[in-house]
C-alpha atoms as a PDB file:
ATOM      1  CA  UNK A   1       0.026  31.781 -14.439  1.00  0.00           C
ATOM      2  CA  UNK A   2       0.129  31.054 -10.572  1.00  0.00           C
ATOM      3  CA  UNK A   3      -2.462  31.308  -8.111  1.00  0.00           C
ATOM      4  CA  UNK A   4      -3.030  29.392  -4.813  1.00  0.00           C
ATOM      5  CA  UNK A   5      -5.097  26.846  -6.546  1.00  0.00           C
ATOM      6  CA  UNK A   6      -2.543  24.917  -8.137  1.00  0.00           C
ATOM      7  CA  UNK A   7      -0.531  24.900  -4.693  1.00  0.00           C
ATOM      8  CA  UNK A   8      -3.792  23.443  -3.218  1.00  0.00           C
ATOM      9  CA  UNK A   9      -4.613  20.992  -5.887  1.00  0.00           C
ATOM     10  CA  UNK A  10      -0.800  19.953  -6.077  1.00  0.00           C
ATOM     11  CA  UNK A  11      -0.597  19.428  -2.143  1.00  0.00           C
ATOM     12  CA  UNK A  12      -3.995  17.382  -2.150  1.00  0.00           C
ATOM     13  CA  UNK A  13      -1.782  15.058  -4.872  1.00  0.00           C
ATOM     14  CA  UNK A  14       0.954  14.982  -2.498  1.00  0.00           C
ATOM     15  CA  UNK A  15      -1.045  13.919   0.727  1.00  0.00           C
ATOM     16  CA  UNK A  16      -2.804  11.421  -1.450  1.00  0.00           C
ATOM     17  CA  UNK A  17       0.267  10.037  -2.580  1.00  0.00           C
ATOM     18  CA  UNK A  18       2.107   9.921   0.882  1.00  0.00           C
ATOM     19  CA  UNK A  19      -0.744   7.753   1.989  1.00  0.00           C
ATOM     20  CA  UNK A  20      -0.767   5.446  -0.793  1.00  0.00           C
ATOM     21  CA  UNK A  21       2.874   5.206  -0.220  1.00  0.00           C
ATOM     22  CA  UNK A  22       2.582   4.100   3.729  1.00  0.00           C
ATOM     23  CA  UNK A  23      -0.202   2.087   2.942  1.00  0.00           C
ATOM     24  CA  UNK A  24       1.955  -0.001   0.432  1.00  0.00           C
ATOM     25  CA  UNK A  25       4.846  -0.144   2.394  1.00  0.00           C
ATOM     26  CA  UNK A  26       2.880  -0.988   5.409  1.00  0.00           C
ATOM     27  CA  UNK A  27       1.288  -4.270   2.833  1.00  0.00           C
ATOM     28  CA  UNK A  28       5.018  -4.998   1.716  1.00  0.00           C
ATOM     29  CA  UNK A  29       6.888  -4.592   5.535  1.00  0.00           C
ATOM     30  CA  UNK A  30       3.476  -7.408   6.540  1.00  0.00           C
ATOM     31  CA  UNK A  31       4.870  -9.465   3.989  1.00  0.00           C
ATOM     32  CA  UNK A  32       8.599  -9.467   4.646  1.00  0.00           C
ATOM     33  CA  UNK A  33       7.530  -9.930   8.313  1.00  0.00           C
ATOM     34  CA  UNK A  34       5.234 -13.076   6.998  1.00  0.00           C
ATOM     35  CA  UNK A  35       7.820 -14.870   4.960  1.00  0.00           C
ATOM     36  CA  UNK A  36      10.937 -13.731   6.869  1.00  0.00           C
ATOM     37  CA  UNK A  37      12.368 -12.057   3.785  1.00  0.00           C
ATOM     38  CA  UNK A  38      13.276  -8.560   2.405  1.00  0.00           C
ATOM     39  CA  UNK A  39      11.267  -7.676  -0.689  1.00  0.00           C
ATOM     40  CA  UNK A  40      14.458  -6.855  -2.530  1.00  0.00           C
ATOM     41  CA  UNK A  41      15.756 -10.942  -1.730  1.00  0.00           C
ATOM     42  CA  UNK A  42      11.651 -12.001  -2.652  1.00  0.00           C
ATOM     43  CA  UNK A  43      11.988 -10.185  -6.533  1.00  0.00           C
ATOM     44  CA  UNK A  44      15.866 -11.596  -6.770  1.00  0.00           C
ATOM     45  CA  UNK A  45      15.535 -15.302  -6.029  1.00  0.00           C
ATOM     46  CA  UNK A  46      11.842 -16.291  -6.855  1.00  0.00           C
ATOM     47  CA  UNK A  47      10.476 -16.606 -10.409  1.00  0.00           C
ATOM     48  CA  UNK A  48       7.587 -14.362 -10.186  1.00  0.00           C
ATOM     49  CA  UNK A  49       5.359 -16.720 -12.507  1.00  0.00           C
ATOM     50  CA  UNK A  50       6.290 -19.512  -9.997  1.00  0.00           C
ATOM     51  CA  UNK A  51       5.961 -17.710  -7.495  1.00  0.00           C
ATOM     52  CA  UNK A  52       2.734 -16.724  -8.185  1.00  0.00           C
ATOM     53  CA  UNK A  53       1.271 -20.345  -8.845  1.00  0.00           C
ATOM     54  CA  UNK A  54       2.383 -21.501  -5.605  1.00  0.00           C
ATOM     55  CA  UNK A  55       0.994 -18.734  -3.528  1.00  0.00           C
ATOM     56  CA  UNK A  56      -0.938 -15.890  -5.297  1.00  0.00           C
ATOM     57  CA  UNK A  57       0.383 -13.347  -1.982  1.00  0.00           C
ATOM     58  CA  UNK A  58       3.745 -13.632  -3.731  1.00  0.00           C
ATOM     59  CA  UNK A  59       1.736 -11.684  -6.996  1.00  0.00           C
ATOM     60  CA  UNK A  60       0.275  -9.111  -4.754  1.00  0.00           C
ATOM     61  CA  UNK A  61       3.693  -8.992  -3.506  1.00  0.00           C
ATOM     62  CA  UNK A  62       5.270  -8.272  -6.662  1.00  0.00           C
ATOM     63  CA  UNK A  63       2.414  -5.984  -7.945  1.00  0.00           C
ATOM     64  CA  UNK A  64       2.202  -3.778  -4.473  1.00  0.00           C
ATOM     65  CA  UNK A  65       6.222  -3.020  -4.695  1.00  0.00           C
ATOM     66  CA  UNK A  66       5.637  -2.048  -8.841  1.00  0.00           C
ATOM     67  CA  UNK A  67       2.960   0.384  -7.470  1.00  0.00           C
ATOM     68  CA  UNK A  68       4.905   1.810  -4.663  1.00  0.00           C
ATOM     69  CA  UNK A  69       7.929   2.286  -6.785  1.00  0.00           C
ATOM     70  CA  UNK A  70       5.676   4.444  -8.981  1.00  0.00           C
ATOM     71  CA  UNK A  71       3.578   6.347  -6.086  1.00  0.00           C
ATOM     72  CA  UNK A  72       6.929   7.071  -4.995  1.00  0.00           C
ATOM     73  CA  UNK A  73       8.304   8.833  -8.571  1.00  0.00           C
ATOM     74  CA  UNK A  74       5.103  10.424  -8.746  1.00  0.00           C
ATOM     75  CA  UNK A  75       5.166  11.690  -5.110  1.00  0.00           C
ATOM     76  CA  UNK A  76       8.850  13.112  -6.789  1.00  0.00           C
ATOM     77  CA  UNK A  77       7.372  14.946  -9.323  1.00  0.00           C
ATOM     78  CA  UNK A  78       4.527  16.996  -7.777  1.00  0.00           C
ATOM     79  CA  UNK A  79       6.959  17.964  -4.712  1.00  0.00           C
ATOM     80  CA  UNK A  80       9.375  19.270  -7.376  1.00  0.00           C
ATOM     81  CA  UNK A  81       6.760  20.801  -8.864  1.00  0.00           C
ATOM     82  CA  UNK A  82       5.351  22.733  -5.780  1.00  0.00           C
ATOM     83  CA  UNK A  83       8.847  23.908  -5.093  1.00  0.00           C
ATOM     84  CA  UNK A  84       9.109  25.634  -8.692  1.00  0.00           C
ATOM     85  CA  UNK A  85       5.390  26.982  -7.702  1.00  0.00           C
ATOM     86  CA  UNK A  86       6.854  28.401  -4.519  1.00  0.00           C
ATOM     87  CA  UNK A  87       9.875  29.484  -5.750  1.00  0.00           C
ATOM     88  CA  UNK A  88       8.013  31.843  -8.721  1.00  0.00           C
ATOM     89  CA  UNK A  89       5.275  32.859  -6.203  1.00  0.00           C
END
């Protein structure tokens, strides 16, 4: 069954998630900026565990990109989700 409700609840999800998202990619972009490298060349040369000894920002690091990477799938979902709401409606 549709009603309006589930559009509403679904687009709170989405604006929630959309601001998780910039707010972890703004944390990330401060890091690349910090070290003068691109997260992608930070999780292929370092050893995380080493990494993380040496400076524990290189954790965060590692931990902030594994969250954004699933804001960003989840962000997927519910905007498939209100299309197929949309589309029935």
């Amino acid at each position: 069954m549709h009603t309006d409700e589930y559009e509403i609840s679904i687009g709170r999800e989405i604006s929630l998630c959309r601001k998780l998202i910039r707010r972890l990619k703004s944390s990330i972009q401060k890091r690349e900026t910090r070290y003068g490298i691109t997260t992608e060349g930070f999780l292929k040369g370092l050893n995380q565990k080493q990494s993380a000894e040496t400076n524990p920002d290189f954790l965060n690091w590692s931990k902030d990109y594994q969250e954004l990477r699933s804001w960003e799938r989840m962000l997927e979902q519910y905007e498939e989700e209100l299309k197929k709401l949309i589309a029935d409606h």
